[in-house]
N, C-alpha and C. Protein backbone atom coordinates (compact mmCIF):
# COMPACT_ATOMS: atom_id res chain seq x y z
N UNK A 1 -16.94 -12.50 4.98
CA UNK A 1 -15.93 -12.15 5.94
C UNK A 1 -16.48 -12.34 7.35
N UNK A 2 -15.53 -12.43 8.34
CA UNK A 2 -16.42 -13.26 9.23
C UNK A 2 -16.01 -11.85 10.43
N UNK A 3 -16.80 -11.35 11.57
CA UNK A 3 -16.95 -10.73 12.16
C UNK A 3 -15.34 -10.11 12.55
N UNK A 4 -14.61 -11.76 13.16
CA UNK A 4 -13.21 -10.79 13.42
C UNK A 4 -12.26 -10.07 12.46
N UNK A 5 -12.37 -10.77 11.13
CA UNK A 5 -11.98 -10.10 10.17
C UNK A 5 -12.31 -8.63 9.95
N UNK A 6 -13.30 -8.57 9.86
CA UNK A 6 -14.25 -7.05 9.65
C UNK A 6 -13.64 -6.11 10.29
N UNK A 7 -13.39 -7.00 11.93
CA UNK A 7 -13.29 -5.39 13.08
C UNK A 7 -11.68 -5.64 12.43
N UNK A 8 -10.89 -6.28 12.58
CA UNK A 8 -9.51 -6.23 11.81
C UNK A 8 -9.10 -4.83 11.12
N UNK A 9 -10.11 -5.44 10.16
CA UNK A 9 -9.53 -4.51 9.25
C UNK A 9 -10.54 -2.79 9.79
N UNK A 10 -11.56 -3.03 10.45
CA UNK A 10 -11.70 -1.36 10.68
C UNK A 10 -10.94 -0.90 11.51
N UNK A 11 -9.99 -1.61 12.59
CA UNK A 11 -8.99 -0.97 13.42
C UNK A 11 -7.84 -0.93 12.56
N UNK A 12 -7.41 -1.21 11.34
CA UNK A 12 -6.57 -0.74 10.40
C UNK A 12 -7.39 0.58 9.71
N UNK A 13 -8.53 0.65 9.33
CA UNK A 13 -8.98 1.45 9.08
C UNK A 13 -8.30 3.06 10.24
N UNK A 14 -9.08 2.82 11.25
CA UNK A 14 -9.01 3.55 12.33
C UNK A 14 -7.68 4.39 12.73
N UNK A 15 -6.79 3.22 12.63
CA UNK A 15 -5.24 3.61 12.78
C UNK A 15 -4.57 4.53 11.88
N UNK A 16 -5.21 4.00 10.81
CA UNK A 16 -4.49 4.73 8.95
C UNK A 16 -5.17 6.26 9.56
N UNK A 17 -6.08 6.14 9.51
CA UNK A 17 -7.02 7.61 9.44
C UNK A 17 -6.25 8.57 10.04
N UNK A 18 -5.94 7.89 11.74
CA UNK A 18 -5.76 8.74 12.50
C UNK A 18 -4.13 8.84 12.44
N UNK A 19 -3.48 8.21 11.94
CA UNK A 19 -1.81 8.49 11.71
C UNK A 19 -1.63 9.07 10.45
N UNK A 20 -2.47 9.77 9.64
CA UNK A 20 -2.76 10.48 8.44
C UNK A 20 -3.49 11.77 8.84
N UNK A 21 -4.02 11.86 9.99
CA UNK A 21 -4.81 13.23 10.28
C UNK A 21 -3.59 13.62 11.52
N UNK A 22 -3.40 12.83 12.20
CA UNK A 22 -2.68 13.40 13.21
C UNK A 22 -1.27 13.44 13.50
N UNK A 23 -0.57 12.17 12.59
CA UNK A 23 0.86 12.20 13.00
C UNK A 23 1.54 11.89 14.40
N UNK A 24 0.46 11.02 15.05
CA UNK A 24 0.46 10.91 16.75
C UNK A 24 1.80 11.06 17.54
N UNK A 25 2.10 10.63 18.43
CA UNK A 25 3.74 10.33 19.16
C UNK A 25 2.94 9.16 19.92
N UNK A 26 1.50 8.84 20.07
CA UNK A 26 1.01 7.45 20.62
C UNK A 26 -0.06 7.49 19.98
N UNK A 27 -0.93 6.42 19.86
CA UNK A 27 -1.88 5.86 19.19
C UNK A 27 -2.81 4.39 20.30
N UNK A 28 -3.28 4.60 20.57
CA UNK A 28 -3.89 3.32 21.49
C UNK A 28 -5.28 2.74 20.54
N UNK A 29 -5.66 2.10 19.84
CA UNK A 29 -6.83 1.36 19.94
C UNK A 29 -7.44 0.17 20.31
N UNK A 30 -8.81 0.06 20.90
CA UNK A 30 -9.17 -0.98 21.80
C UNK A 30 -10.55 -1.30 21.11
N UNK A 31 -10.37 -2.57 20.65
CA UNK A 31 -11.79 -3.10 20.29
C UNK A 31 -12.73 -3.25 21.38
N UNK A 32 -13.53 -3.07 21.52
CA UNK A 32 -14.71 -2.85 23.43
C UNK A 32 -15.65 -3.59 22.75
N UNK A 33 -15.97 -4.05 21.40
CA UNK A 33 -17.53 -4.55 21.15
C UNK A 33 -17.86 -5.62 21.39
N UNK A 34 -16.99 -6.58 22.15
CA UNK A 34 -17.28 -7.65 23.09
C UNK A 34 -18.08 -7.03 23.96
N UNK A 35 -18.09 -6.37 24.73
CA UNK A 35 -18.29 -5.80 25.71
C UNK A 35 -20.14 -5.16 25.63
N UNK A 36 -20.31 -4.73 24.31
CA UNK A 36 -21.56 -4.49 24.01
C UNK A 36 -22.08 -5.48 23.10
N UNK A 37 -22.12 -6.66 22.90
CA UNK A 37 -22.69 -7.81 22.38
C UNK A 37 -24.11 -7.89 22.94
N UNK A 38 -25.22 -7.93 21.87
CA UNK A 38 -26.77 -7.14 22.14
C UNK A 38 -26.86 -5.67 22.03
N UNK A 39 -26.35 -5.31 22.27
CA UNK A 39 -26.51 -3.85 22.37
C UNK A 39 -27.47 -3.55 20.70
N UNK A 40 -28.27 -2.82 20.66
CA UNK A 40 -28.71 -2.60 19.25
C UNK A 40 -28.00 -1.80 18.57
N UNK A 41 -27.01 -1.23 18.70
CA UNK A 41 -25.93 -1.02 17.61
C UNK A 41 -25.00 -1.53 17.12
N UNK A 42 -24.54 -2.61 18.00
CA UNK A 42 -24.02 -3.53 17.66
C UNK A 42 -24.29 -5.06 16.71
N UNK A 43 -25.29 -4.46 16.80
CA UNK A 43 -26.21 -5.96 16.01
C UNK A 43 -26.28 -5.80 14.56
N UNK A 44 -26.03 -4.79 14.42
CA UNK A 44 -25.62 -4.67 12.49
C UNK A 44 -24.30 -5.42 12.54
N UNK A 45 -23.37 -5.26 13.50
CA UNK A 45 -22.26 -5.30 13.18
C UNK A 45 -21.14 -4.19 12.93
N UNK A 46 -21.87 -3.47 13.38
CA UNK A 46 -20.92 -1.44 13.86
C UNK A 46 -19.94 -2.35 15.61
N UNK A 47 -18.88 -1.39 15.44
CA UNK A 47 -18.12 -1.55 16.71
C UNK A 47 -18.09 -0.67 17.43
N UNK A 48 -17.71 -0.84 19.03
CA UNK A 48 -17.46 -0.07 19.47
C UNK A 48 -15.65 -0.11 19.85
N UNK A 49 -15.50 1.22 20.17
CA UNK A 49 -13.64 1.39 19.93
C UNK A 49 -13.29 2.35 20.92
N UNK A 50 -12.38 1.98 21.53
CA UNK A 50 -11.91 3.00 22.48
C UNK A 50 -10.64 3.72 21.78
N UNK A 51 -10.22 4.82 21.77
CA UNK A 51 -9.13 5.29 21.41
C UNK A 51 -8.17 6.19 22.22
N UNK A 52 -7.12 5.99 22.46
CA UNK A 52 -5.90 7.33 22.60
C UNK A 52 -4.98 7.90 21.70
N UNK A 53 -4.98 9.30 22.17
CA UNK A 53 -4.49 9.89 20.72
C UNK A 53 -3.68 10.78 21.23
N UNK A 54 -2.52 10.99 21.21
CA UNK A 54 -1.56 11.65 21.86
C UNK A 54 -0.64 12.53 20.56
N UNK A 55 -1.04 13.89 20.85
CA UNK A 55 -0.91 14.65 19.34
C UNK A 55 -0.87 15.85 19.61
N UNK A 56 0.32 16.94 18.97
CA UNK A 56 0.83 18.25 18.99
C UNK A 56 -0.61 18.75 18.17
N UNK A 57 -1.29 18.34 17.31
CA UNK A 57 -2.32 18.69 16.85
C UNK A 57 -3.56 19.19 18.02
N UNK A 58 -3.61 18.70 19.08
CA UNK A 58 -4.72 19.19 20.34
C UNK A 58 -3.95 19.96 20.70
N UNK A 59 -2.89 20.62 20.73
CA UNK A 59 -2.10 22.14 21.34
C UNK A 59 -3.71 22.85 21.32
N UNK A 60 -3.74 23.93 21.95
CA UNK A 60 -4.52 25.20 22.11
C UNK A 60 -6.31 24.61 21.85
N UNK A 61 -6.15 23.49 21.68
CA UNK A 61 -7.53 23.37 21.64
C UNK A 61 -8.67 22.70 22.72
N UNK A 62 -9.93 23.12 22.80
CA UNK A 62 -10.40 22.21 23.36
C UNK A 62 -10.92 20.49 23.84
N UNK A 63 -11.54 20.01 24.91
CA UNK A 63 -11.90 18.78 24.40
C UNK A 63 -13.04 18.76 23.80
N UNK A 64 -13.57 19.14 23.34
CA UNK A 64 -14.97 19.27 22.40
C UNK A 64 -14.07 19.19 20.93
N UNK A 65 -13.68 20.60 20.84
CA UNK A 65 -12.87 20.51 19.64
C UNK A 65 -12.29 19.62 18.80
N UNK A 66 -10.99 18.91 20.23
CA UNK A 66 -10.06 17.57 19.78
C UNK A 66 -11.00 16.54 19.35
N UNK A 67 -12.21 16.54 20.26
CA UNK A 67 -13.21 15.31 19.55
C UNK A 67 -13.98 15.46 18.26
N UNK A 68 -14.04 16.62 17.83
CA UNK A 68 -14.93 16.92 16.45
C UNK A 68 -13.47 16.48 15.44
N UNK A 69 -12.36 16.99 16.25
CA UNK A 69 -11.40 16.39 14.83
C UNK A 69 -11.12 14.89 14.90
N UNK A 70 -11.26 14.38 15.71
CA UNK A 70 -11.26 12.82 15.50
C UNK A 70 -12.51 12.42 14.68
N UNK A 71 -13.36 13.12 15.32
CA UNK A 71 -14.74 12.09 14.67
C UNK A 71 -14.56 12.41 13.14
N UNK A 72 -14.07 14.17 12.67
CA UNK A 72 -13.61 14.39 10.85
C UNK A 72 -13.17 13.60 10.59
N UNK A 73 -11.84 12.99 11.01
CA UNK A 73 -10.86 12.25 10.50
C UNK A 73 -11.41 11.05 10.40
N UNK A 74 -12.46 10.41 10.75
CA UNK A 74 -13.05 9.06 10.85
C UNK A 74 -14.60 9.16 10.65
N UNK A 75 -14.95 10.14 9.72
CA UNK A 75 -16.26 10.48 9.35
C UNK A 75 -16.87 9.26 8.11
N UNK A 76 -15.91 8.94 7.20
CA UNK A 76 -16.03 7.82 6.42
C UNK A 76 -16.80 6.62 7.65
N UNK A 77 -16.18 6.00 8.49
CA UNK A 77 -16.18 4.88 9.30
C UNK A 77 -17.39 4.85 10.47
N UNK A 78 -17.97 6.20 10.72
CA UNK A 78 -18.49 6.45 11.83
C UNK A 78 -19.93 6.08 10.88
N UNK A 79 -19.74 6.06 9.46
CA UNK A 79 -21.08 5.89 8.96
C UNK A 79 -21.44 4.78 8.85
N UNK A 80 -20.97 3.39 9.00
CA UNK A 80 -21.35 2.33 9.07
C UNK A 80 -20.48 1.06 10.12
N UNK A 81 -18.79 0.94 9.82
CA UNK A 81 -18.28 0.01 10.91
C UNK A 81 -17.94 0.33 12.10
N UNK A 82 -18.29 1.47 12.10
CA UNK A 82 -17.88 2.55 13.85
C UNK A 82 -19.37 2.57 14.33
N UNK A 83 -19.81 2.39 15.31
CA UNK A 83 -21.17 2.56 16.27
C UNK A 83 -21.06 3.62 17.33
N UNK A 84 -20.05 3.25 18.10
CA UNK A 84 -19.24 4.10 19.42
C UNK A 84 -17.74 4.60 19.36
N UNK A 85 -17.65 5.20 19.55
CA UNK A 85 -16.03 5.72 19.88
C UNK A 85 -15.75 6.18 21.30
N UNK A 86 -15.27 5.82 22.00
CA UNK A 86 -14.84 6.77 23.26
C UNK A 86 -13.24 7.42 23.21
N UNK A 87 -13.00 8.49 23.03
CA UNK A 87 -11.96 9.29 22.49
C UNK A 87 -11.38 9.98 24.09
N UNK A 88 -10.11 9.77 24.10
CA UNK A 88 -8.96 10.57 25.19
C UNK A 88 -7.54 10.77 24.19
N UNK A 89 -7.98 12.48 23.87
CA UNK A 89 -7.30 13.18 23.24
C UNK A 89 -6.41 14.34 23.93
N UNK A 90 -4.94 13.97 23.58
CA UNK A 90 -4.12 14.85 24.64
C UNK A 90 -2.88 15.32 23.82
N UNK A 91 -2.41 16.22 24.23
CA UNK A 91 -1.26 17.06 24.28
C UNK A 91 -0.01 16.07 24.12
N UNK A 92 1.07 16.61 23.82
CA UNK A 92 2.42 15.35 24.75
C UNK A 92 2.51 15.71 26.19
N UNK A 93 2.06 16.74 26.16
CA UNK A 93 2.46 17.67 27.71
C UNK A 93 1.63 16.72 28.70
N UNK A 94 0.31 17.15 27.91
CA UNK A 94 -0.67 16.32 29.12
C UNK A 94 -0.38 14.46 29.59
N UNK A 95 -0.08 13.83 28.10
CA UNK A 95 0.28 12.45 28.59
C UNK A 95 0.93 12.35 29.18
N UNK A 96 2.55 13.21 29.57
CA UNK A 96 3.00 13.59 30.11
C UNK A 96 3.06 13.27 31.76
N UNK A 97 2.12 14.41 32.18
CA UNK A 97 1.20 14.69 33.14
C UNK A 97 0.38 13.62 33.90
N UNK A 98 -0.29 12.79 32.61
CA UNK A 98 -1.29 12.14 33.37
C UNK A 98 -0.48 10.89 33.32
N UNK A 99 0.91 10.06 32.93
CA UNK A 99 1.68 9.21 33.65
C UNK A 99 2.20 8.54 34.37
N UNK A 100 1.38 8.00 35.02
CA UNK A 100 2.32 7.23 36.67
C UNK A 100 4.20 7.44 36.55
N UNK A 101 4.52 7.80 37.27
CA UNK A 101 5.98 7.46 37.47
C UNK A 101 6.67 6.04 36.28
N UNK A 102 6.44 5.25 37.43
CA UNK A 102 6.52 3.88 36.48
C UNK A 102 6.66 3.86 34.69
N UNK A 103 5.00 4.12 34.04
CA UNK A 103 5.02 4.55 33.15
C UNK A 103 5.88 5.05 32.51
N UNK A 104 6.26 6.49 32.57
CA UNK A 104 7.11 6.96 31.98
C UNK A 104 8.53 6.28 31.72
N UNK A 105 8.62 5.00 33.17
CA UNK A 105 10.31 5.00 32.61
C UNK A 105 10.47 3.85 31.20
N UNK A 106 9.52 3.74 30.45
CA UNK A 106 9.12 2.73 29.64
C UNK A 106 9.38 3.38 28.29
């Protein structure tokens, strides 16, 4: 299987997980491991992934918290095709919030 295939299917991976743990109202994922090409974690062939996760599930909780339940929900993946994750986990309220004008009318 050839590299783009791989990350393919771990951002299907990624997506399933997290629309099975969380039930989102948004979902963003971003392949970044262009971006770290050399990097020594990347050189197995682990990715790095940016994510947004926009979920009634982070109600009352912290961001420490919201991030220990992402990384659960993707504990399978973090052990070999995941390297990095950078996680922005929010409320609806907060996406809300953090919206440009514009944005929202979309």
């Amino acid at each position: 299987m050839s590299a783009a295939t791989d990350r393919a299917a771990t951002l299907a991976q990624i997506r399933s997980a997290l629309e099975r743990e969380f039930a989102p109202r948004a979902l963003e994922i971003i392949d970044d491991s262009a971006r770290h090409a050399g990097h020594a974690g990347a050189a197995g062939g682990a990715g790095h992934y940016r994510v947004l996760l926009v979920s009634d599930a982070f109600r009352g909780r912290s961001a420490l918290e919201r991030h220990r339940l992402v990384y659960a929900a993707l504990a399978p993946l973090m052990a070999g095709a995941v390297h990095a994750l950078n996680i922005t986990a929010r409320t609806p309220e907060e996406s809300s919030a953090a919206a440009p004008p514009a944005s929202r009318a979309h």
